[in-house]
C-alpha atoms as a PDB file:
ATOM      1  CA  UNK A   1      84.666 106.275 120.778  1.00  0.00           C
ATOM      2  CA  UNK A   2      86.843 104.054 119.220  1.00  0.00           C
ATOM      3  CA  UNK A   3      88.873 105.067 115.708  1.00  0.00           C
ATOM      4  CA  UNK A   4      90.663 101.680 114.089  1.00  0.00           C
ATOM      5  CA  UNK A   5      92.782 101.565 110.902  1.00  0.00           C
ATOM      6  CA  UNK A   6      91.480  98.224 108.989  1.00  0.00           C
ATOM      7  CA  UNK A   7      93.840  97.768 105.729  1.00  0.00           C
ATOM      8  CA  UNK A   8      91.793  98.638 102.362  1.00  0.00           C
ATOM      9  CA  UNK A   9      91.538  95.508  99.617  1.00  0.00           C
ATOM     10  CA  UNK A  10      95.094  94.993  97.922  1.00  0.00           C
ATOM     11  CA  UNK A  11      96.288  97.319  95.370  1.00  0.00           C
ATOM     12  CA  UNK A  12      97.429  96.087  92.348  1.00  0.00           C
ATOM     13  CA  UNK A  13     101.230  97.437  91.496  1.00  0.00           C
ATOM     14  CA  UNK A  14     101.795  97.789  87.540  1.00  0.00           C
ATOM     15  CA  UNK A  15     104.981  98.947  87.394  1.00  0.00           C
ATOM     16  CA  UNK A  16     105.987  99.532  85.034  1.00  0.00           C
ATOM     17  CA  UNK A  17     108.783  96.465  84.851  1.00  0.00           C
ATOM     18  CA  UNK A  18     109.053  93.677  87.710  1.00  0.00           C
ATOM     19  CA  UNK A  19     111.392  96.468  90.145  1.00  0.00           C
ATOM     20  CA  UNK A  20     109.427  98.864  90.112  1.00  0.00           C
ATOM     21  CA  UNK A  21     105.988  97.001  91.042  1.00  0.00           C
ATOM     22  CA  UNK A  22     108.178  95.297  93.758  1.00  0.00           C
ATOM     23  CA  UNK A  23     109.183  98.963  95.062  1.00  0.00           C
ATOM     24  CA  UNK A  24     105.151 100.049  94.776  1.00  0.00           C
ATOM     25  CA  UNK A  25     104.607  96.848  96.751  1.00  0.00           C
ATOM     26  CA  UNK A  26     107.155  97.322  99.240  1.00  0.00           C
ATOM     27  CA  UNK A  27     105.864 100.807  99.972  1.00  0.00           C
ATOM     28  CA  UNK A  28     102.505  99.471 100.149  1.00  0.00           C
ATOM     29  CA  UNK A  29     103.130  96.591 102.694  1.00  0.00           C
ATOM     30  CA  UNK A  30     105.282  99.242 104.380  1.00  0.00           C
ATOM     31  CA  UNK A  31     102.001 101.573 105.165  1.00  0.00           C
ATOM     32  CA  UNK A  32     100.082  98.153 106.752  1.00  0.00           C
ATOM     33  CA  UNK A  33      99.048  97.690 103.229  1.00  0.00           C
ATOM     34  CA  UNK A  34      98.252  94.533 101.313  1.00  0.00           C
ATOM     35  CA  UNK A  35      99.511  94.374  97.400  1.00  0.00           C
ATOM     36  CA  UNK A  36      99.532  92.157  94.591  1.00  0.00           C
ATOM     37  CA  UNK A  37     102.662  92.328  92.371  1.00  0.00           C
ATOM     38  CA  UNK A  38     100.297  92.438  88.565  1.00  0.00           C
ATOM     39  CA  UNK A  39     103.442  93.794  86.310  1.00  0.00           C
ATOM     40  CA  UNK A  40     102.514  93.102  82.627  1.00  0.00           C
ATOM     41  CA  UNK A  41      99.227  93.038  83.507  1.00  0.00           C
ATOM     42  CA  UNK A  42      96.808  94.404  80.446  1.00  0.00           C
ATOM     43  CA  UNK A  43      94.534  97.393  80.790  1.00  0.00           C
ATOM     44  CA  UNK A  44      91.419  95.263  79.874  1.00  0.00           C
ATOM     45  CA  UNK A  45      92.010  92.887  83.011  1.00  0.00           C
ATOM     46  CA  UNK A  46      90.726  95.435  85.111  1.00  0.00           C
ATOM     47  CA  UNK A  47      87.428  95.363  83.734  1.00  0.00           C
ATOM     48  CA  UNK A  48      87.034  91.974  85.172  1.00  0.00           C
ATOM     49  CA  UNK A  49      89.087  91.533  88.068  1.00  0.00           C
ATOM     50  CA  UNK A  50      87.591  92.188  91.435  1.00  0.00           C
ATOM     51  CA  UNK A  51      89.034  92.389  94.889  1.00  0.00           C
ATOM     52  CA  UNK A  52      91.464  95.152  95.063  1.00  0.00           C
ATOM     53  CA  UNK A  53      90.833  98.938  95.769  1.00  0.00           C
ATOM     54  CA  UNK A  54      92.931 100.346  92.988  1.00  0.00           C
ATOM     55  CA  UNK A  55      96.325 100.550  90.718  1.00  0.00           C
ATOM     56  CA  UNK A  56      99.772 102.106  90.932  1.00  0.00           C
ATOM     57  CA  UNK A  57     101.324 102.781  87.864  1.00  0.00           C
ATOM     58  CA  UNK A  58     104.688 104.754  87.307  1.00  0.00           C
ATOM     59  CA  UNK A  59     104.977 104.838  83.995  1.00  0.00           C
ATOM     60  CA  UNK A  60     104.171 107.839  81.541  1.00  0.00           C
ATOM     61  CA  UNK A  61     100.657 109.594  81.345  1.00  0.00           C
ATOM     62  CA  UNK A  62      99.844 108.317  77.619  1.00  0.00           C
ATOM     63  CA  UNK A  63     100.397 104.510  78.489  1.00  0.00           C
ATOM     64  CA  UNK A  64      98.895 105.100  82.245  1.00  0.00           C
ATOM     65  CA  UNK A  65      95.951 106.194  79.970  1.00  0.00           C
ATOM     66  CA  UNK A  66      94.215 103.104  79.038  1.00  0.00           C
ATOM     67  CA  UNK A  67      94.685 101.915  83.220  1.00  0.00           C
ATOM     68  CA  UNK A  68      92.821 104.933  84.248  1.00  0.00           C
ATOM     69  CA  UNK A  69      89.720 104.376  81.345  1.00  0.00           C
ATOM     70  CA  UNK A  70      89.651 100.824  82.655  1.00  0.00           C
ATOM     71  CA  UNK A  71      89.326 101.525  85.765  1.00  0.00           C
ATOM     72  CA  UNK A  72      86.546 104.345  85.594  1.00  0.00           C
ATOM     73  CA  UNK A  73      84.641 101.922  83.579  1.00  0.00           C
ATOM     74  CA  UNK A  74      84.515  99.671  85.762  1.00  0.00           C
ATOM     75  CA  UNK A  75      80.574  98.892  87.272  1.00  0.00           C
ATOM     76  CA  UNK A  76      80.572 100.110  91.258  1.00  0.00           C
ATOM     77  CA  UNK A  77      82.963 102.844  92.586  1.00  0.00           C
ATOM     78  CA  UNK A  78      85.666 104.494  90.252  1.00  0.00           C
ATOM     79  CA  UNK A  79      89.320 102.965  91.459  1.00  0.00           C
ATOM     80  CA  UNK A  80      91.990 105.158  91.866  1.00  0.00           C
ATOM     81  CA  UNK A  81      95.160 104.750  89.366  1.00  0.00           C
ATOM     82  CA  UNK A  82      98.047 105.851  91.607  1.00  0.00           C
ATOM     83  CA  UNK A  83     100.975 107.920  90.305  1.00  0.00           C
ATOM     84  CA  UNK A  84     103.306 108.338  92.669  1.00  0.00           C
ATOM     85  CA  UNK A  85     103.812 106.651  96.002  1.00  0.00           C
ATOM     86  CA  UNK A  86     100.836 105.362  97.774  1.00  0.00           C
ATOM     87  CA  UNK A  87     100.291 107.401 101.305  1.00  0.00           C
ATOM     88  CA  UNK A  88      98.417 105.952 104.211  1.00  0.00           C
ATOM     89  CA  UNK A  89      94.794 107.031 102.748  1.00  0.00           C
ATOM     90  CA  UNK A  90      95.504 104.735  99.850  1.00  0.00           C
ATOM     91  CA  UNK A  91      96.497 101.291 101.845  1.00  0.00           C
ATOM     92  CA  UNK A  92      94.205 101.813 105.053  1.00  0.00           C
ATOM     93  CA  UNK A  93      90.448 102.691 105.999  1.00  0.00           C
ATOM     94  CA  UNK A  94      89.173 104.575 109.057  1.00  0.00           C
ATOM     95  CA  UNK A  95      86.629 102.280 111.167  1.00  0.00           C
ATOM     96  CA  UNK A  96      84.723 104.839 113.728  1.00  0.00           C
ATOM     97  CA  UNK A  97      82.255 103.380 116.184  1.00  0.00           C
ATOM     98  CA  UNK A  98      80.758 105.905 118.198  1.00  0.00           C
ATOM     99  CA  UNK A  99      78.591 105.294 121.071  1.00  0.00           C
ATOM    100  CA  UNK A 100      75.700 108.663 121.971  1.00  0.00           C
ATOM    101  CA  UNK A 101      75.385 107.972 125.806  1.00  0.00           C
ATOM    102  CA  UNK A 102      73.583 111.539 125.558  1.00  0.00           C
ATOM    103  CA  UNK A 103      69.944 109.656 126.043  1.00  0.00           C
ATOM    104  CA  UNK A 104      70.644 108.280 129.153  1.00  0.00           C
ATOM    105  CA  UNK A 105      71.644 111.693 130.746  1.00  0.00           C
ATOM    106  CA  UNK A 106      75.026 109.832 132.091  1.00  0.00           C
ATOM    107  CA  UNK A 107      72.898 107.891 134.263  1.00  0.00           C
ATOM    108  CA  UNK A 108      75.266 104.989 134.930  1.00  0.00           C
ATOM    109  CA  UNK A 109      72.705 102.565 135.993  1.00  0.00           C
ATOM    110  CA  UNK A 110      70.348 103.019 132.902  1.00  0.00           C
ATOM    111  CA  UNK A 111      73.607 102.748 130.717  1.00  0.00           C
ATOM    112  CA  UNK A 112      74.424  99.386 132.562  1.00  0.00           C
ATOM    113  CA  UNK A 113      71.208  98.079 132.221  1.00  0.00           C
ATOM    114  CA  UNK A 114      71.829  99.124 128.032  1.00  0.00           C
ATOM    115  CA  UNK A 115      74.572  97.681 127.991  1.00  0.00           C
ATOM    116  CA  UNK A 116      73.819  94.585 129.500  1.00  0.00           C
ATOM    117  CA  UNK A 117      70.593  94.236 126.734  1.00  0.00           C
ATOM    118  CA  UNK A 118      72.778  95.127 123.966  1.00  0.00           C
ATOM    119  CA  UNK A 119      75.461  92.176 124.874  1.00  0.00           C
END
């Protein structure tokens, strides 16, 4: 078994205002993250913007609003809209690969001769 973090698509930091979306960013690099500094950008970009795996926005629920419509509207899985600081599930994906050796019994020649097919 073998479990491997693999960082998500960037996340877009809103802001609001340049320092904040530099502290979102910061806090998002800092988790093995990848971000995109987008402060100022317009709710309606997200619509057709592709590549990243969701938003952080700081700013008030009303003007977070029209982020979070955008974003559910978009075609393909909903993107979060991220209100407070990003955690690890946010920046990073799980990558399990799992090998069933059950079938061969533990035989260790029939799994070499497997393995050698497989490679």
């Amino acid at each position: 078994n073998r479990l491997s973090p693999v960082p998500r698509a960037p996340l877009l930091c809103l802001g609001p205002g340049r320092m904040a979306a530099k502290v979102q960013a910061d806090a998002v690099t800092g988790l093995g993250g990848q971000a995109v500094v987008a402060e100022g950008l317009e709710p309606d970009a997200l619509l057709r913007l592709t590549g990243f795996s969701g938003a952080i926005w700081w700013g008030g629920a009303e003007a977070g609003r029209p982020y979070a419509k955008a974003l559910a509207a978009r075609k393909g899985p909903i993107l979060p809209l991220i209100g407070g600081m990003p955690d690890a599930a946010h920046v990073m994906l799980e990558r399990h690969v799992c090998i069933d050796t059950t079938a061969s019994g533990g035989n260790a020649q029939l799994l070499a001769e497997i393995g050698s097919k497989a490679g």
